[in-house]
Protein backbone atom coordinates (compact mmCIF):
# COMPACT_ATOMS: atom_id res chain seq x y z
CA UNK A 1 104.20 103.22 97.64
CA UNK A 2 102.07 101.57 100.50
CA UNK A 3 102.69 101.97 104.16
CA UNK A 4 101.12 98.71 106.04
CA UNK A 5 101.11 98.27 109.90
CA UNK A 6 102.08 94.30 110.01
CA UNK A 7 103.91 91.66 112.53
CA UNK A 8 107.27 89.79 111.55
CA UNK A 9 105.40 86.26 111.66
CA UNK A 10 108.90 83.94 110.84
CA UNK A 11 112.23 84.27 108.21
CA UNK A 12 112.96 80.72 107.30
CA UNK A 13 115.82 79.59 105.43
CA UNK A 14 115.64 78.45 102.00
CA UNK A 15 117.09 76.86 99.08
CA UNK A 16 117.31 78.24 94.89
CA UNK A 17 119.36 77.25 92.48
CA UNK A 18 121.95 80.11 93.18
CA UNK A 19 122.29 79.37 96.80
CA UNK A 20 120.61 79.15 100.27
CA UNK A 21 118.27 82.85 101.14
CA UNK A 22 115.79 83.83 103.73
CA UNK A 23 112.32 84.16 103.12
CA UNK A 24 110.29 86.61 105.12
CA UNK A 25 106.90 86.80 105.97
CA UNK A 26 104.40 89.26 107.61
CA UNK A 27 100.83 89.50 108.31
CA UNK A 28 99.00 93.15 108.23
CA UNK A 29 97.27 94.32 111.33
CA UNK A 30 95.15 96.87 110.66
CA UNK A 31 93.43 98.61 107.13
CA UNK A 32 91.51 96.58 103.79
CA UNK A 33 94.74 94.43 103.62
CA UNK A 34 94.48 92.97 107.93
CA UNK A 35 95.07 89.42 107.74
CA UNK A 36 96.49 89.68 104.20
CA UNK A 37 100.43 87.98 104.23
CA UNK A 38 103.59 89.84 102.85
CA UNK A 39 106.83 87.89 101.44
CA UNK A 40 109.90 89.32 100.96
CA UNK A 41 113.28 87.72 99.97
CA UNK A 42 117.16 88.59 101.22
CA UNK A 43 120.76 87.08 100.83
CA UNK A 44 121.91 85.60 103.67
CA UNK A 45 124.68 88.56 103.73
CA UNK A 46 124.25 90.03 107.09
CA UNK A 47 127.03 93.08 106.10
CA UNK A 48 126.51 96.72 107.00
CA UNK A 49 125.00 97.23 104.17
CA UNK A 50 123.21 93.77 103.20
CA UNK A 51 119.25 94.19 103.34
CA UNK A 52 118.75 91.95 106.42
CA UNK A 53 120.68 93.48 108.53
CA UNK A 54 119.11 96.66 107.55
CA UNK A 55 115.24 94.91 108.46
CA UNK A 56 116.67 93.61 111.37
CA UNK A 57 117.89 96.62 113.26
CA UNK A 58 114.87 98.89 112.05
CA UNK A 59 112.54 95.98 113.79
CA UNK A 60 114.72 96.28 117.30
CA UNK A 61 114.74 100.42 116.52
CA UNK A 62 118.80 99.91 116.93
CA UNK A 63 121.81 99.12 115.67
CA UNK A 64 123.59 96.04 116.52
CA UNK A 65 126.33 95.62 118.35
CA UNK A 66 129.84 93.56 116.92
CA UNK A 67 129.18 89.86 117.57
CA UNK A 68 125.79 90.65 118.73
CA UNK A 69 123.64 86.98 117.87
CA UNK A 70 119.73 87.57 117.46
CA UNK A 71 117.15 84.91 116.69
CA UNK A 72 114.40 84.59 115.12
CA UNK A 73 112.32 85.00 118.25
CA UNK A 74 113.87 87.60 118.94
CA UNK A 75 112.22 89.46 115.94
CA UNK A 76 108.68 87.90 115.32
CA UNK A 77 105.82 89.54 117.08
CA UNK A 78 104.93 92.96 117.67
CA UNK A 79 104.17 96.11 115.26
CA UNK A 80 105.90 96.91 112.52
CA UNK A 81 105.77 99.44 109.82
CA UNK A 82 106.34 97.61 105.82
CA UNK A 83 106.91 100.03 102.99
CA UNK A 84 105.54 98.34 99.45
CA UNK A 85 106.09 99.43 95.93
CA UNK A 86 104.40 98.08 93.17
CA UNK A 87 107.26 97.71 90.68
CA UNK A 88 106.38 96.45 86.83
CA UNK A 89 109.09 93.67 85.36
CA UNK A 90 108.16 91.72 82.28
CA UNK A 91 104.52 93.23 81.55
CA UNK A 92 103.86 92.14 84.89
CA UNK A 93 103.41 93.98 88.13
CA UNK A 94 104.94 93.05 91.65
CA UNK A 95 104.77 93.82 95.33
CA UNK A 96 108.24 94.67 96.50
CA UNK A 97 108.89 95.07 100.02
CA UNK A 98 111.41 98.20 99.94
CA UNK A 99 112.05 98.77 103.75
CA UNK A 100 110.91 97.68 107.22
CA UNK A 101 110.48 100.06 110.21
CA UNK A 102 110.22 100.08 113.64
CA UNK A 103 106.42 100.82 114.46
CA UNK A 104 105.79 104.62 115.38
CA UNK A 105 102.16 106.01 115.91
C-alpha cells in the first residue's frame, strides 16, 4: 500500500452503461510521483456507509451534519492524504484508491 500527499483537483459526474457515477481526480504534491494524477471511481450513493460520503468527510476531518449540502468547491484544494493498493484482476495489475484522509503531518 502507498501513502501519497495529493490535492482533490475536481469529482465530475459521469455516465456508464449501468448508470450515472463520479469520477475523482487528484494530483500528488510532494515525493517521485508530484505532479503525477490519481482517478478513483464511486456510486453516486451518498449513504452512511457509501464510499463518497466516507472521502468526503475524511477531506473536511468531520462528519456531516443531516441535510448538510457541500459542493464541489467546497472540497478541491488543499492537502490530502490518498491510500493506494496495487490490486491484480485479470493478469493485470491496478491502482486502487482504498481511502482518503484528512492531511496530518
Amino acid at each position: 500500500m502507498l501513502l501519497y500527499v495529493s490535492k482533490l483537483l475536481d469529482i465530475e459526474s459521469r455516465e456508464s452503461a449501468n448508470g450515472e457515477y463520479k469520477r475523482w481526480s487528484w494530483e500528488i504534491l510532494e515525493g517521485p510521483h508530484t505532479g503525477q494524477k490519481v482517478y478513483a471511481n464511486s456510486s453516486t450513493n451518498f449513504g452512511p456507509q457509501a464510499k463518497a460520503r466516507q472521502w468526503v468527510e475524511n477531506v473536511l476531518g468531520r462528519e456531516l451534519e443531516a441535510g448538510e449540502q457541500i459542493g464541489v468547491d467546497d472540497l478541491v484544494g488543499g492537502k490530502h492524504h490518498l491510500m493506494v493498493e496495487n490490486v491484480k484482476r485479470d493478469g493485470r495489475t491496478f491502482d486502487n484508491m482504498s481511502a482518503v484522509h484528512k492531511y496530518r503531518e
